[in-house]
N, C-alpha and C. Protein backbone atom coordinates (compact mmCIF):
# COMPACT_ATOMS: atom_id res chain seq x y z
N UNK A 1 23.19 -44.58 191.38
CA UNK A 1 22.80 -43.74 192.53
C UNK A 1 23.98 -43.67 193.49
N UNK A 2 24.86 -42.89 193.39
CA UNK A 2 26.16 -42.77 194.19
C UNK A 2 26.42 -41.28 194.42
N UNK A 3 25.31 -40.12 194.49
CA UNK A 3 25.51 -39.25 195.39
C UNK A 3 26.00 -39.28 196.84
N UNK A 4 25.78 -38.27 197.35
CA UNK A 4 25.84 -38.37 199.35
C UNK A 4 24.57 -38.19 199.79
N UNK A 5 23.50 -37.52 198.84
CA UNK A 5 22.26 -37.60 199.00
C UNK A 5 21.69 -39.13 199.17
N UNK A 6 21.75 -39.63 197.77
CA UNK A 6 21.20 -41.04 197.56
C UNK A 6 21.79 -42.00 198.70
N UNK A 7 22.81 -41.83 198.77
CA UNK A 7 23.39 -42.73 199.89
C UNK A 7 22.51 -42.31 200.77
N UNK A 8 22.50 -41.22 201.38
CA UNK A 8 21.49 -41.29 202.51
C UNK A 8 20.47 -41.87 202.77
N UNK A 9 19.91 -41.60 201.55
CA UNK A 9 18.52 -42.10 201.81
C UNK A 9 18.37 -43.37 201.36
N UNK A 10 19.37 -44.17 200.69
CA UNK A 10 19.04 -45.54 200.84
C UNK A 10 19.51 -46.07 202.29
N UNK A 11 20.25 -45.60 202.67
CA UNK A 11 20.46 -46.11 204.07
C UNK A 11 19.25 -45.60 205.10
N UNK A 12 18.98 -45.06 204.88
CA UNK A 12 17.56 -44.26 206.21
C UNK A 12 16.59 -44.98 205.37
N UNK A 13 16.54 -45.36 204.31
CA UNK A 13 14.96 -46.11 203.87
C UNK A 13 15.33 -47.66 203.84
N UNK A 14 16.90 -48.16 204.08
CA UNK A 14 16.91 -49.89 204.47
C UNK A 14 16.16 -49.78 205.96
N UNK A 15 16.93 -49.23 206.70
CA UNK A 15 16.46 -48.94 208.27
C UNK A 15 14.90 -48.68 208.03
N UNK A 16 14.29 -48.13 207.58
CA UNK A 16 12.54 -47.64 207.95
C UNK A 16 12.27 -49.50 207.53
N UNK A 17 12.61 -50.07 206.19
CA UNK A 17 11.74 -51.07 205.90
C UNK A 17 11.92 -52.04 206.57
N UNK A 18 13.49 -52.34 207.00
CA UNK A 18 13.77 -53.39 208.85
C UNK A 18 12.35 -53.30 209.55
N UNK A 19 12.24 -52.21 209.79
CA UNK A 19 11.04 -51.64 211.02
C UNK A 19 9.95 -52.38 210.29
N UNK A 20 9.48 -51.80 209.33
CA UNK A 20 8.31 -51.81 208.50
C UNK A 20 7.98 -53.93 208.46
N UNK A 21 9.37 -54.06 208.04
CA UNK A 21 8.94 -55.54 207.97
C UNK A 21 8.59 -56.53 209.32
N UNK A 22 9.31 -55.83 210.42
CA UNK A 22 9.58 -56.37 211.24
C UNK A 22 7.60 -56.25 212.02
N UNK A 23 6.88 -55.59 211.56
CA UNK A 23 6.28 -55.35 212.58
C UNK A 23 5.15 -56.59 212.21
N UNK A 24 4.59 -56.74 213.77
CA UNK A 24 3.57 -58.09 213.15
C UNK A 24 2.49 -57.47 212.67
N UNK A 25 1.63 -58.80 212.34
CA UNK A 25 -0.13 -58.40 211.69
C UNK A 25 -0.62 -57.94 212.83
N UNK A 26 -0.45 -58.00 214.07
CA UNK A 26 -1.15 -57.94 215.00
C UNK A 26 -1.18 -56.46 215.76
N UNK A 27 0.15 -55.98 215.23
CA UNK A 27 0.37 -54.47 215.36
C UNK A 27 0.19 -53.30 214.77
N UNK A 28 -0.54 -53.33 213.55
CA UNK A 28 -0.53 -52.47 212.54
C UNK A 28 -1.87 -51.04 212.96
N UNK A 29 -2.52 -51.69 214.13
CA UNK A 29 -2.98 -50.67 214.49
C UNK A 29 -3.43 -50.40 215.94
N UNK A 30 -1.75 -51.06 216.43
CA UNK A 30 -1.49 -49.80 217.36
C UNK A 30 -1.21 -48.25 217.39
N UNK A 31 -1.38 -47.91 218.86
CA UNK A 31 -1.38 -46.16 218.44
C UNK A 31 -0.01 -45.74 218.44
N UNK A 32 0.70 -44.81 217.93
CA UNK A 32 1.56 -44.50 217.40
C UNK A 32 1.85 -43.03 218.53
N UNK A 33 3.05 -42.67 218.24
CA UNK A 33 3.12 -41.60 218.95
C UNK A 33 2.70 -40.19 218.57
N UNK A 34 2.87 -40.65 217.29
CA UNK A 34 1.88 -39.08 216.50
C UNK A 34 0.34 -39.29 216.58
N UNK A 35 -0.03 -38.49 217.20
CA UNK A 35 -1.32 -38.46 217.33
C UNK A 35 -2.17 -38.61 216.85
N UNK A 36 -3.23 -39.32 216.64
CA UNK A 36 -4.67 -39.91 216.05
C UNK A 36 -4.16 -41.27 214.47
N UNK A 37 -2.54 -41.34 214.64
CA UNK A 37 -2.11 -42.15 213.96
C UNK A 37 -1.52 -43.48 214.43
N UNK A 38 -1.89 -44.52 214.13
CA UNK A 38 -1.30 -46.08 214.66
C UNK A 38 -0.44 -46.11 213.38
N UNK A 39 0.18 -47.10 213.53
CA UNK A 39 1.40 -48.14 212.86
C UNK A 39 1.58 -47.71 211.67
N UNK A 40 0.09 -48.39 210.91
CA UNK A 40 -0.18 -48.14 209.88
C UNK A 40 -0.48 -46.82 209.36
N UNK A 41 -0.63 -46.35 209.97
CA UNK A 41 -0.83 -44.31 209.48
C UNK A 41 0.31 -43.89 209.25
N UNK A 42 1.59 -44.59 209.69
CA UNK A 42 2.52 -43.71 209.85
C UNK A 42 3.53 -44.35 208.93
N UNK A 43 3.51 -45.42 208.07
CA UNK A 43 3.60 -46.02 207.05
C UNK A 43 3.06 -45.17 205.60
N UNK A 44 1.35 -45.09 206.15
CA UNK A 44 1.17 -44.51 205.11
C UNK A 44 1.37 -42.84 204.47
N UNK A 45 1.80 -42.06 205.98
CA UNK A 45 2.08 -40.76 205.35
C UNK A 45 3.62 -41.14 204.65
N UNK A 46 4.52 -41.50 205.09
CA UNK A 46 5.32 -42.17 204.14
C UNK A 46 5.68 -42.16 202.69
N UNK A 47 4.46 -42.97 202.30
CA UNK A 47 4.12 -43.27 201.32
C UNK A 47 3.77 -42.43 200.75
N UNK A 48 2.76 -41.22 201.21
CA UNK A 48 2.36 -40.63 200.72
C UNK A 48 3.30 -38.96 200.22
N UNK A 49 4.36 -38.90 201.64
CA UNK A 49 5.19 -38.39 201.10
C UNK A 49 6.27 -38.66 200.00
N UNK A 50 6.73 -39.77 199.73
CA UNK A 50 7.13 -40.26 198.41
C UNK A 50 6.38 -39.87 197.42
N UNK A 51 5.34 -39.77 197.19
CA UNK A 51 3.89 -39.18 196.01
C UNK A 51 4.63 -37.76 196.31
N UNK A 52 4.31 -37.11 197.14
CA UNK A 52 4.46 -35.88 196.84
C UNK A 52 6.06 -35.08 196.96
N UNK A 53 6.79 -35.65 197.05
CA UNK A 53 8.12 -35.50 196.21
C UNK A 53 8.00 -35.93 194.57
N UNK A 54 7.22 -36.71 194.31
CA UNK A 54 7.53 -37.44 192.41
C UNK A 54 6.64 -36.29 191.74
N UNK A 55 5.62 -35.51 192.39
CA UNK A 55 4.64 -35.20 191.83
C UNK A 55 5.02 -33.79 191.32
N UNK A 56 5.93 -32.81 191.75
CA UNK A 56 6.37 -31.44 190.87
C UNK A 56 7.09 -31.60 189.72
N UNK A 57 6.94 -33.09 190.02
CA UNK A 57 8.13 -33.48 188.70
C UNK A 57 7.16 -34.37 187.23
N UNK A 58 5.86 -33.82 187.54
CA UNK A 58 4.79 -34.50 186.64
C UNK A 58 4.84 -36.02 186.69
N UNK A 59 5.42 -36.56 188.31
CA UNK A 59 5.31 -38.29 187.75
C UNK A 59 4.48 -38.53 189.56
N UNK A 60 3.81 -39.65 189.28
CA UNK A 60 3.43 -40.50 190.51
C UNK A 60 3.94 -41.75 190.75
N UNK A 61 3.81 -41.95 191.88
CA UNK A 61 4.09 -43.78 192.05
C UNK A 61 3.74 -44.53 192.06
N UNK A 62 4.83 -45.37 191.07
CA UNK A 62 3.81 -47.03 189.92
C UNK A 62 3.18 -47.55 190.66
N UNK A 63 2.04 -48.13 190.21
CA UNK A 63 1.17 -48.74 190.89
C UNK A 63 1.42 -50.18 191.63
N UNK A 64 0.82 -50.38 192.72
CA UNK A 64 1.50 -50.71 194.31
C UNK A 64 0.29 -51.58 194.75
N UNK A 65 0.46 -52.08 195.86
CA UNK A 65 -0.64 -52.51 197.16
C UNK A 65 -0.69 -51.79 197.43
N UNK A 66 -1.68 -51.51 198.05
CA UNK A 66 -1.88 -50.34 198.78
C UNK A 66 -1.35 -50.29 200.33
N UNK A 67 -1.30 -49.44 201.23
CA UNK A 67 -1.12 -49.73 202.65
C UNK A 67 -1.47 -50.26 203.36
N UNK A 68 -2.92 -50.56 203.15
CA UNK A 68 -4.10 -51.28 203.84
C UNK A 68 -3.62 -52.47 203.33
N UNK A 69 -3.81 -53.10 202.51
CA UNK A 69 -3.48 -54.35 201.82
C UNK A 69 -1.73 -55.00 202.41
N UNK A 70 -1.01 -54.37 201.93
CA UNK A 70 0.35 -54.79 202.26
C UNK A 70 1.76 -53.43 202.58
N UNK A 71 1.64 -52.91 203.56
CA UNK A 71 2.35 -51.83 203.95
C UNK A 71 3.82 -52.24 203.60
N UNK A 72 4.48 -53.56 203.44
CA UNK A 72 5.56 -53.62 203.43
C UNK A 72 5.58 -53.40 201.55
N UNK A 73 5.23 -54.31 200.57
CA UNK A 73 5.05 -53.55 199.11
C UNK A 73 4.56 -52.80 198.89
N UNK A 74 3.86 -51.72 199.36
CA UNK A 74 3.71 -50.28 199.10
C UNK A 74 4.53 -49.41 199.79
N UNK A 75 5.61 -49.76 200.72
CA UNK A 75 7.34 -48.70 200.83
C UNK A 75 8.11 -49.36 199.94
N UNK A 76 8.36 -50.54 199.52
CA UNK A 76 9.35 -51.12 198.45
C UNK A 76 9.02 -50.69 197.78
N UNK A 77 7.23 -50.33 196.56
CA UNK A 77 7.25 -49.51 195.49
C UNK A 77 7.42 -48.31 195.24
N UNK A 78 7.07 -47.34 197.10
CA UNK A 78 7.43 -45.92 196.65
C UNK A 78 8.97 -45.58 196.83
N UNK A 79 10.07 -46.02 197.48
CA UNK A 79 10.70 -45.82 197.83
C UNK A 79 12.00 -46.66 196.15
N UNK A 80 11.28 -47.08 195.38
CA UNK A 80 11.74 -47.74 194.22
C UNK A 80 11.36 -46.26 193.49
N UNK A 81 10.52 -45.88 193.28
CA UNK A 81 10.23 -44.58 192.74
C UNK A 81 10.86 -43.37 192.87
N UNK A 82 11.45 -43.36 194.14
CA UNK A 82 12.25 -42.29 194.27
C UNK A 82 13.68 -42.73 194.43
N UNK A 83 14.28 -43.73 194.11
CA UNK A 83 15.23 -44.45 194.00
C UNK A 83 15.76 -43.78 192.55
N UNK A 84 14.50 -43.89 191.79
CA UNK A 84 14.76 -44.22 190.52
C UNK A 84 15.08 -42.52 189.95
N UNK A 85 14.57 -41.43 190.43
CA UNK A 85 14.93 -40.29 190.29
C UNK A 85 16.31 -40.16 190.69
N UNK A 86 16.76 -40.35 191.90
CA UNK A 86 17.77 -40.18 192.84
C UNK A 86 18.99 -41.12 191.60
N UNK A 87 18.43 -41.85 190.88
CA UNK A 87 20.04 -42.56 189.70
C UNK A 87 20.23 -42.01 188.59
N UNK A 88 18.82 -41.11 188.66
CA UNK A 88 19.02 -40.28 187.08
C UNK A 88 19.42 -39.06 187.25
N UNK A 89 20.71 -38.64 186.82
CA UNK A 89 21.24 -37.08 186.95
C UNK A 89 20.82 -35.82 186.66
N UNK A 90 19.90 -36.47 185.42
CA UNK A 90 18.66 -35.29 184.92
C UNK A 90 17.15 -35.17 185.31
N UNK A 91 17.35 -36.34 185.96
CA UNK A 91 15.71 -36.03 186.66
C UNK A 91 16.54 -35.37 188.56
N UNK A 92 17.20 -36.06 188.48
CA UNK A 92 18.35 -35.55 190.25
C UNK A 92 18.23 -33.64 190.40
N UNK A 93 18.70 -33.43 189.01
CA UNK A 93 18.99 -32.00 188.84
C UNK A 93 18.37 -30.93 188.84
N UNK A 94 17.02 -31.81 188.27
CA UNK A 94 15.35 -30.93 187.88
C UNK A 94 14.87 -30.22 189.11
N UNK A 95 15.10 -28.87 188.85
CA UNK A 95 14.74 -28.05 189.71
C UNK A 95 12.76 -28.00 189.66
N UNK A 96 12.16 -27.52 190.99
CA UNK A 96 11.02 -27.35 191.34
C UNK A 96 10.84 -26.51 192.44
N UNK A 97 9.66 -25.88 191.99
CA UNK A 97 9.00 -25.29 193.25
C UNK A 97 8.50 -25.98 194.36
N UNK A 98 8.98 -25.88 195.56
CA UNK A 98 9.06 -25.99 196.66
C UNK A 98 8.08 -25.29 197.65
N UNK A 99 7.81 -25.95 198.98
CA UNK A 99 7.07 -24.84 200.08
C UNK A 99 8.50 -23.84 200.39
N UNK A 100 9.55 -24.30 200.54
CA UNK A 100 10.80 -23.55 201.11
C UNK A 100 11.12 -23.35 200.22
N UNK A 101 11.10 -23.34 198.88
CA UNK A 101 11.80 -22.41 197.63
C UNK A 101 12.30 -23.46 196.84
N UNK A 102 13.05 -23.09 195.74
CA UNK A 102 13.25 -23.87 194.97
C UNK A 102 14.05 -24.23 194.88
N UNK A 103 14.58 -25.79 194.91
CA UNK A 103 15.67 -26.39 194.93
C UNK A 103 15.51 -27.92 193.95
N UNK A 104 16.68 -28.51 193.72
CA UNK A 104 16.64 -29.85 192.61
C UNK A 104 15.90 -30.52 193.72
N UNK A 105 15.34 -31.78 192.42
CA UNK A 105 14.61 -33.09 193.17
C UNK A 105 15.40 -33.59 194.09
N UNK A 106 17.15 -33.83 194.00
CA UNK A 106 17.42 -34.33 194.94
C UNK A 106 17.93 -33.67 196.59
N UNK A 107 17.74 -31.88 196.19
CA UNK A 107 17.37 -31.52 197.27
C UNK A 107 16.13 -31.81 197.82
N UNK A 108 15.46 -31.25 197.68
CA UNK A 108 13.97 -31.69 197.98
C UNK A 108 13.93 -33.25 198.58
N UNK A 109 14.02 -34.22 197.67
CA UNK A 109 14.14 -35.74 198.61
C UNK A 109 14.78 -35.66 200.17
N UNK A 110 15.67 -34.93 199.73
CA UNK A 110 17.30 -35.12 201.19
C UNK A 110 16.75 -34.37 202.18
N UNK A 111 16.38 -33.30 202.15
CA UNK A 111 15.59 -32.40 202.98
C UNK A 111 13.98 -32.87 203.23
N UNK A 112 13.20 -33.61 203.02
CA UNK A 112 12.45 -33.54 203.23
C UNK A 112 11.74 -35.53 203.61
N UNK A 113 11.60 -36.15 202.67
CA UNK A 113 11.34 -37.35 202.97
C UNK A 113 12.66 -38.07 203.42
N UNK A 114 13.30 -37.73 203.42
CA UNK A 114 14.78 -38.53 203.55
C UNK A 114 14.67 -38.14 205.39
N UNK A 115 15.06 -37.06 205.74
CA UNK A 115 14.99 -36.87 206.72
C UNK A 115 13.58 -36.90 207.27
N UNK A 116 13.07 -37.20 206.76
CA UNK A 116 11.15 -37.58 207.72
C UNK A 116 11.80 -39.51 208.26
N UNK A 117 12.52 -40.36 207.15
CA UNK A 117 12.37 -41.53 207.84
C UNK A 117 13.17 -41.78 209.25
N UNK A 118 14.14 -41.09 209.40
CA UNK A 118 14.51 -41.59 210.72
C UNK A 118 13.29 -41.52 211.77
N UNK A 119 12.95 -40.49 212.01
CA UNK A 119 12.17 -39.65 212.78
C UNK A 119 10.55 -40.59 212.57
N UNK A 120 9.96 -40.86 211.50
CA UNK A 120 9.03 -41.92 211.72
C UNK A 120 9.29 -42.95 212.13
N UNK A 121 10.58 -43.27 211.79
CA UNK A 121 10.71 -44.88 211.74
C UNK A 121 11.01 -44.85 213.67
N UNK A 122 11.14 -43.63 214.30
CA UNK A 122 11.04 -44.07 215.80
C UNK A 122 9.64 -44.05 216.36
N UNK A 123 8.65 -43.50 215.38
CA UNK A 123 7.44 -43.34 215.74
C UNK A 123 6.83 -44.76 215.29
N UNK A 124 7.49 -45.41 214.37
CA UNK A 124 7.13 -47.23 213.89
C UNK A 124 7.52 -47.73 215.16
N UNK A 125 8.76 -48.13 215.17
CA UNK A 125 9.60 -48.74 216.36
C UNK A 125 8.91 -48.48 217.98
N UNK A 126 8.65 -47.23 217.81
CA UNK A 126 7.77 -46.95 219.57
C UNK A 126 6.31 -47.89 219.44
N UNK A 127 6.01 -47.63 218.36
CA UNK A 127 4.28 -48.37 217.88
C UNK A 127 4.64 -49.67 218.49
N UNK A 128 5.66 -50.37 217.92
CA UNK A 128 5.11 -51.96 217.85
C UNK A 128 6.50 -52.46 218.67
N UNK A 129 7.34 -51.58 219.70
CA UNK A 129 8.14 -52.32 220.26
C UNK A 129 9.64 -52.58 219.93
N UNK A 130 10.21 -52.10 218.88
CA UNK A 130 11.54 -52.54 218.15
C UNK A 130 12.50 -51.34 218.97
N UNK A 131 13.45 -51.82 218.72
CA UNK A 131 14.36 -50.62 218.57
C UNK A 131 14.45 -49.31 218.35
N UNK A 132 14.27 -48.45 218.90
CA UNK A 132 13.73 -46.82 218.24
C UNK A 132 15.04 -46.09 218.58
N UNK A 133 16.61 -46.34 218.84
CA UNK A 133 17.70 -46.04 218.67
C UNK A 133 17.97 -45.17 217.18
N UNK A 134 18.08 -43.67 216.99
CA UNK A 134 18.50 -43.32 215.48
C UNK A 134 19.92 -43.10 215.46
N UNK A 135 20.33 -43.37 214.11
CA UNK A 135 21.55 -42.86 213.99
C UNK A 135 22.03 -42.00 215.07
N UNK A 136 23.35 -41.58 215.09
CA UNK A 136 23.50 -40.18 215.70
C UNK A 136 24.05 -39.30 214.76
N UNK A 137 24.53 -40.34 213.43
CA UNK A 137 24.70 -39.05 212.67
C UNK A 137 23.62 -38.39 212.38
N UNK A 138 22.20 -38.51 212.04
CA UNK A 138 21.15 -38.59 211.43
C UNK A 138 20.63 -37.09 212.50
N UNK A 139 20.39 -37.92 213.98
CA UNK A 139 20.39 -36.97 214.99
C UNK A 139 20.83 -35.89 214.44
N UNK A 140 22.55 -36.12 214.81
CA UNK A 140 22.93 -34.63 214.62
C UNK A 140 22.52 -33.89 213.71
N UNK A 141 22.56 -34.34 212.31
CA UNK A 141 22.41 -33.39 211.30
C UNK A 141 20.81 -32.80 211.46
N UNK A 142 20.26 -33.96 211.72
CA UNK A 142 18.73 -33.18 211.99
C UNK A 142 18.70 -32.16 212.47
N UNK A 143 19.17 -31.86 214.04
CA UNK A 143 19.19 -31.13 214.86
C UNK A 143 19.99 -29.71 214.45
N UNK A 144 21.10 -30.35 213.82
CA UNK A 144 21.62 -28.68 213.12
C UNK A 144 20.62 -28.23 212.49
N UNK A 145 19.40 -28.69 211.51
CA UNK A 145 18.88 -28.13 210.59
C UNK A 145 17.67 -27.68 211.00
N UNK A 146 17.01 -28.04 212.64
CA UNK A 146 16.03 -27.46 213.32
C UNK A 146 16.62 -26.21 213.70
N UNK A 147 17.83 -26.58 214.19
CA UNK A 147 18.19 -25.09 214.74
C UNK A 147 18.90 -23.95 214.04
N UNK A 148 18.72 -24.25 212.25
CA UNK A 148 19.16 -23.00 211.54
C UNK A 148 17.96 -23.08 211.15
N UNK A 149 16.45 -23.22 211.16
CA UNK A 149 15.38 -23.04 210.67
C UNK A 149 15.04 -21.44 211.22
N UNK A 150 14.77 -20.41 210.11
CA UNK A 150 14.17 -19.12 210.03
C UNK A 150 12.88 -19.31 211.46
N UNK A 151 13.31 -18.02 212.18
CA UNK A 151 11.83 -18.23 213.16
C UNK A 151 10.43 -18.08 212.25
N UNK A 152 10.43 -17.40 211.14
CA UNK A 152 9.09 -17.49 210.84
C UNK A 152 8.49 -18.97 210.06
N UNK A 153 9.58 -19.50 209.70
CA UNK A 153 9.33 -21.12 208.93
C UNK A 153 9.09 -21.44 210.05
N UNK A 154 9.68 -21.86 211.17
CA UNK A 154 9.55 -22.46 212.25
C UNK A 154 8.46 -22.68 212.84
N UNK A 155 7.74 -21.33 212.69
CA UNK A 155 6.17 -21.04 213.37
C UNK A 155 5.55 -21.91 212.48
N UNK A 156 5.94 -21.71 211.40
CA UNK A 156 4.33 -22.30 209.93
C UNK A 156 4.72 -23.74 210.30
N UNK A 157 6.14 -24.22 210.37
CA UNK A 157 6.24 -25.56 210.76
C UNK A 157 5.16 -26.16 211.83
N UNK A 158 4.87 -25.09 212.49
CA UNK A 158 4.25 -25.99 214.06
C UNK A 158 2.63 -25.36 213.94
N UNK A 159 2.32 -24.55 212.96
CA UNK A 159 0.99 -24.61 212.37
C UNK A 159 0.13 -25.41 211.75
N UNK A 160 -1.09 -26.07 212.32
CA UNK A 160 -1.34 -27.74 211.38
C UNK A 160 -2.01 -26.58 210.42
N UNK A 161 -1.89 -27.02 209.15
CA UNK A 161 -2.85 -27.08 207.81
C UNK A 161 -1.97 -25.75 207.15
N UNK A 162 -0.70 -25.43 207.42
CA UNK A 162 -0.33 -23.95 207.01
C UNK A 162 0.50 -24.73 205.53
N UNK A 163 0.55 -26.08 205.33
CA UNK A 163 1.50 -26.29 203.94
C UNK A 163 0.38 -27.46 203.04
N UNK A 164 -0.80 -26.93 203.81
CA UNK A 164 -2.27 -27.72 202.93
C UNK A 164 -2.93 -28.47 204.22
N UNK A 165 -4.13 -28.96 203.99
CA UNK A 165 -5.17 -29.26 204.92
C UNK A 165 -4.74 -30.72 205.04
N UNK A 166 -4.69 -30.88 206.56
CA UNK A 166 -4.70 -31.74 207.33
C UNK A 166 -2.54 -32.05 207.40
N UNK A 167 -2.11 -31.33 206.88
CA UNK A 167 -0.55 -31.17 207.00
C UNK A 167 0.00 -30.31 208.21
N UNK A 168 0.30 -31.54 209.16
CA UNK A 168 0.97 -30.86 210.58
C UNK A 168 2.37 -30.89 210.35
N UNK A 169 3.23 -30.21 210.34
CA UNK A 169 5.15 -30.85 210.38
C UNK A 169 5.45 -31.12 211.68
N UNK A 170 5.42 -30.02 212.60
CA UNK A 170 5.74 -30.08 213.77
C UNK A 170 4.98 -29.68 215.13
N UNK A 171 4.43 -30.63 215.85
CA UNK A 171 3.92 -30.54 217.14
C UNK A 171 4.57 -29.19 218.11
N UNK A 172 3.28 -28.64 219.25
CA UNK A 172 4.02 -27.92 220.59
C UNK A 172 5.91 -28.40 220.77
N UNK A 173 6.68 -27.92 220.67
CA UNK A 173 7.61 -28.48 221.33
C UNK A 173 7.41 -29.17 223.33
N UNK A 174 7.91 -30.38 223.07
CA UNK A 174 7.62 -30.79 224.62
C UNK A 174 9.02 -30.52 225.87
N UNK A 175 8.84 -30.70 226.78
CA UNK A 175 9.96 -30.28 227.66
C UNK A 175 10.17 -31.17 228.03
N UNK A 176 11.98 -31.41 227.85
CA UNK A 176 12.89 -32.34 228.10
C UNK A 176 13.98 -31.60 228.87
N UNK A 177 14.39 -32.70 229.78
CA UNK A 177 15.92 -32.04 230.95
C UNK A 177 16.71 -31.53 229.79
N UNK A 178 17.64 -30.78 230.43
CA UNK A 178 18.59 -29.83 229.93
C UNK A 178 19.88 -30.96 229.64
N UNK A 179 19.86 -31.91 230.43
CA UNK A 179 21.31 -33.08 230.13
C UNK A 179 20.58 -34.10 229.25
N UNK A 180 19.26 -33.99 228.94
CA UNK A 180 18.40 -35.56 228.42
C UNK A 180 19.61 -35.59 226.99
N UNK A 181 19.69 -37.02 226.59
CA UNK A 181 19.84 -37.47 225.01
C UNK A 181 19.61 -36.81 224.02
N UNK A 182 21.04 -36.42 223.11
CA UNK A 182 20.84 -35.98 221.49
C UNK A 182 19.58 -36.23 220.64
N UNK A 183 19.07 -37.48 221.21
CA UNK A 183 17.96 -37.93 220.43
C UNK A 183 16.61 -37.53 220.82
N UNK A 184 16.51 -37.72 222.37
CA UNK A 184 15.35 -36.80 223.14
C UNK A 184 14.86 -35.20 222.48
N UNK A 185 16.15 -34.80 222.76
CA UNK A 185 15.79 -33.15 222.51
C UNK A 185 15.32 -32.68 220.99
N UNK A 186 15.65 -33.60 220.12
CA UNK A 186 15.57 -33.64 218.97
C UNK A 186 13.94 -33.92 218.50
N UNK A 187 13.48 -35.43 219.09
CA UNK A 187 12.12 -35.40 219.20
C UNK A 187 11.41 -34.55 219.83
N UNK A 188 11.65 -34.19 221.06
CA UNK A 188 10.86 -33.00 222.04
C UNK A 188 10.60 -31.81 221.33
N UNK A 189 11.67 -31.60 220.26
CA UNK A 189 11.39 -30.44 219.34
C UNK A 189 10.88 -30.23 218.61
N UNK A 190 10.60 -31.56 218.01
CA UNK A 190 10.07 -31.41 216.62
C UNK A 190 7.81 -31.93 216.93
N UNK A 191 7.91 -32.17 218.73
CA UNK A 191 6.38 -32.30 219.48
C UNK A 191 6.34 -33.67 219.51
N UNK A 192 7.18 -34.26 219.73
CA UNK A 192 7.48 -35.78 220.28
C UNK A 192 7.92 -35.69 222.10
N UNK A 193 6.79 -36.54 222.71
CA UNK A 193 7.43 -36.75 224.09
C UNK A 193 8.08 -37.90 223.94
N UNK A 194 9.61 -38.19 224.21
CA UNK A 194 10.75 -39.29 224.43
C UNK A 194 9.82 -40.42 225.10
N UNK A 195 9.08 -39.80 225.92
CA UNK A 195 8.80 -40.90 227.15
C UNK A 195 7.62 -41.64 226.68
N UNK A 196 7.11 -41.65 225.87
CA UNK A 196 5.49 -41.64 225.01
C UNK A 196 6.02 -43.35 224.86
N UNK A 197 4.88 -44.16 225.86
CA UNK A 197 4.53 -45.41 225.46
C UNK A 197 3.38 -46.25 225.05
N UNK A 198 3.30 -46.91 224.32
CA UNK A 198 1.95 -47.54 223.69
C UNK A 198 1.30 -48.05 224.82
């Protein structure tokens, strides 16, 4: 696994499981900054987005604890699962249909769950107290890729249930100062308030 893809995302998925491990028993269901989701919810869409990256590709992920049971071995098994695509050049390459069109598995990963962990893992970190500092490379690139998003994707983005039922991507955008943090404006955009405390 020595793409620039894979690299990524093993580095954005060491960082989520820091978080993930770090958090106590006692926190797992606090409330979270995404709405009607605590600790543990936000672990498990996660997870669940790992499933649905393996799944155009006719495979699911090996069987696990579940979230409820042990949230920290059920991201080590899904995130082993998509590890394991991300080293194979012919499963890497395997093109699929997409909500945004069709691109290889390891587009699809890089664009989509890869860049979901920074961005949860500040919605972990706000939950239970840690560090919620992201990259700034991560930032940046995020932020370029909100702001070459098509206005009409953009809309369906901030439509709940428009990429299947009960699938929100992106919240109201919230209002942040005009000088606030690379990282602020970034959350504010995507319907994260910066200031949002447990």
């Amino acid at each position: 696994m020595s793409s620039e893809a894979a690299d990524r995302y093993r580095r954005r998925a060491d960082a989520f499981e820091r978080k993930v491990v770090s958090v106590r028993p006692d926190q797992w269901s606090n409330p979270s900054p995404c709405e009607k989701w605590t600790a543990r919810d936000v672990v498990r869409h996660i997870v669940d987005m790992h499933e649905a990256m393996v799944r155009p590709f006719g495979r699911s992920l090996s069987p696990a604890p579940s979230v409820d049971d042990d949230p920290v071995a059920a991201f080590r098994a899904a995130r082993a699962d998509v590890e394991a695509i991300l080293a194979d050049p012919s499963l890497a390459g395997q093109e699929c249909d997409t909500p945004t069109g069709r691109m290889t598995a390891e587009q699809h990963i890089d664009q989509v769950v890869s860049e979901d962990l920074p961005l949860h893992g500040w919605d972990l970190a706000r939950a239970t107290s840690q560090d919620d500092t992201m990259e700034p490379e991560d930032v940046e690139r995020a932020w370029a890729a909100m702001r070459a998003l098509p206005g009409e994707l953009l809309e369906k983005f901030r439509t709940p249930g428009a990429f299947g039922p009960g699938i929100e991507v992106f919240g109201p955008e919230v209002k942040v100062e005009d000088d606030a943090p690379a990282q602020d404006k970034l959350l504010a955009f995507i319907g994260r308030d910066p200031r949002w405390r447990p």
